[in-house]
C-alpha atoms as a PDB file:
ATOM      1  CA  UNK A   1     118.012  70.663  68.485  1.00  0.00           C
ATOM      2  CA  UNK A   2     116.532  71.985  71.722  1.00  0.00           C
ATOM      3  CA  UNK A   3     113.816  69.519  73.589  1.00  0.00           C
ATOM      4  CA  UNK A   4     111.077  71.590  72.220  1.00  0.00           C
ATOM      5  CA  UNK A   5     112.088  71.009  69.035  1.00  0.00           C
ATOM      6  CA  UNK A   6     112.362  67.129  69.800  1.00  0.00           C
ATOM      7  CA  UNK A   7     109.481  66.973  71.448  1.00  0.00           C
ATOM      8  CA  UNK A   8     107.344  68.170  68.297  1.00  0.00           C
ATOM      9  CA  UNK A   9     108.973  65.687  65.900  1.00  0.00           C
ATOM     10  CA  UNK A  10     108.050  63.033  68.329  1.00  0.00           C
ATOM     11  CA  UNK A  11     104.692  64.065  68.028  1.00  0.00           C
ATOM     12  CA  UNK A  12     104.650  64.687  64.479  1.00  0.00           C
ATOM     13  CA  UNK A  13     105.659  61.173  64.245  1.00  0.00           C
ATOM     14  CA  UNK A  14     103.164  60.313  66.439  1.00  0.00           C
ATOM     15  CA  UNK A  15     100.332  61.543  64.760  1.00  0.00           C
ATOM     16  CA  UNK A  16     101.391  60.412  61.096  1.00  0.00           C
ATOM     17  CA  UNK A  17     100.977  57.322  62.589  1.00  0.00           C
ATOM     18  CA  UNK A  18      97.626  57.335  64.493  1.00  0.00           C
ATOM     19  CA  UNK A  19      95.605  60.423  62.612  1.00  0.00           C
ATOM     20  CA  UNK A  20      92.474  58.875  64.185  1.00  0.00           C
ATOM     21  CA  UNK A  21      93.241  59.902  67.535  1.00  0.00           C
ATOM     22  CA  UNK A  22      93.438  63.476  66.949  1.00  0.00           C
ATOM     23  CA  UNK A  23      90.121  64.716  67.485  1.00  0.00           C
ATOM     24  CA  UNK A  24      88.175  67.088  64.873  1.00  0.00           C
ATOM     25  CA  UNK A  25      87.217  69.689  67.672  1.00  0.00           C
ATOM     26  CA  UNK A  26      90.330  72.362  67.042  1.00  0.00           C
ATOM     27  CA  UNK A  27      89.975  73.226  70.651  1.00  0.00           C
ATOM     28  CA  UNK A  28      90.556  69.541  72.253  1.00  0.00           C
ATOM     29  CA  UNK A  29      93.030  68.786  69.735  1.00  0.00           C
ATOM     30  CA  UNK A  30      94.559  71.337  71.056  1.00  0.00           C
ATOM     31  CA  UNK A  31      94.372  70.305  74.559  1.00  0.00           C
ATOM     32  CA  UNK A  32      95.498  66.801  73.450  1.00  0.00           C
ATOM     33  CA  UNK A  33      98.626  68.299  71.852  1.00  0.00           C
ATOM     34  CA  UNK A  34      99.431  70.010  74.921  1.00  0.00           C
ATOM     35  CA  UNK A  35      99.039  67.086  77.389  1.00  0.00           C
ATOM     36  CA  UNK A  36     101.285  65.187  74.942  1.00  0.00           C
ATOM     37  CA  UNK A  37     103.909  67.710  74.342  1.00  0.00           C
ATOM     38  CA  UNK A  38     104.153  68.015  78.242  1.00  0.00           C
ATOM     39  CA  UNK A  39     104.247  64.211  79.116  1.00  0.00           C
ATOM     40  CA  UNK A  40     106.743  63.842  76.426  1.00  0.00           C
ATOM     41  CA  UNK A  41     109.158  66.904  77.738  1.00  0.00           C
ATOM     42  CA  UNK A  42     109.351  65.653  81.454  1.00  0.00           C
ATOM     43  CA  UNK A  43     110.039  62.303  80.072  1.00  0.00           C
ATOM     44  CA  UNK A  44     113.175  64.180  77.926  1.00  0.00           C
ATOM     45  CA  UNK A  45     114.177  66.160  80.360  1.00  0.00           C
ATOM     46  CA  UNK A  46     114.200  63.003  83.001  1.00  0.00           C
ATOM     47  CA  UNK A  47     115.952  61.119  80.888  1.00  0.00           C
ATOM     48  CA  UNK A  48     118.873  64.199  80.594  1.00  0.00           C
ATOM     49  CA  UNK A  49     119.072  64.673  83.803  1.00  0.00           C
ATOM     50  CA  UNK A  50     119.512  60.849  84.499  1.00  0.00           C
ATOM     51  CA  UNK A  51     122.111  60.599  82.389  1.00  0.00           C
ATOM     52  CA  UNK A  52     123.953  63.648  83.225  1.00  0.00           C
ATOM     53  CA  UNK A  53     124.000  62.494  87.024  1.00  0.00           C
ATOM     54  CA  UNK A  54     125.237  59.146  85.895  1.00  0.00           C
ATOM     55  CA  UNK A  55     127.859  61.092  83.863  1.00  0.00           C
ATOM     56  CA  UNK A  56     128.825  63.297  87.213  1.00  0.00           C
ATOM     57  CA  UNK A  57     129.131  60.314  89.348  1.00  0.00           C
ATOM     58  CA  UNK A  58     131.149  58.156  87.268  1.00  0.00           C
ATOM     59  CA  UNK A  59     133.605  61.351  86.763  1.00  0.00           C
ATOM     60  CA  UNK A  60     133.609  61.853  90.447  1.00  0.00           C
ATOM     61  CA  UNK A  61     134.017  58.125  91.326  1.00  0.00           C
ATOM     62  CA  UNK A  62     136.971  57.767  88.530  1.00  0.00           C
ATOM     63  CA  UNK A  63     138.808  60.439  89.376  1.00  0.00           C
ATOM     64  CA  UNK A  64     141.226  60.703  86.390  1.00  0.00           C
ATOM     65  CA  UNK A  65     142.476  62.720  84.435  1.00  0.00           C
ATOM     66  CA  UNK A  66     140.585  62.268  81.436  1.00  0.00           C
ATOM     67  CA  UNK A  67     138.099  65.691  81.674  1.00  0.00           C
ATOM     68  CA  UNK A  68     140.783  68.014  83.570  1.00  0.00           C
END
């Protein structure tokens, strides 16, 4: 599953579980959907590319021959 695709289950999930906060107006639902969807894929993507460099430095520190 690509981080879009992540990204709009979380939100699905998220508004199954608080349908009051989407508003009624199409347009700022919208707009709230967006903000959300954004926040939520920096977060993703900070999170992947935290773990990746943890992943790089640990193979760089370790040096063995485990990935070669």
């Amino acid at each position: 599953m690509d981080k879009d695709g992540m990204v709009v289950e979380f939100l699905k999930i998220y508004f199954s579980c608080h349908p009051g906060e989407l508003p009624k107006d199409p347009e700022k639902a919208f707009q709230l959907m967006s903000r959300l969807h954004k926040k939520y894929k920096n977060t993703l993507i900070d999170n992947f590319k935290s773990k990746s460099g943890k992943f790089v430095d640990r193979f760089m520190d370790d040096k063995g021959d485990g990935y070669l």
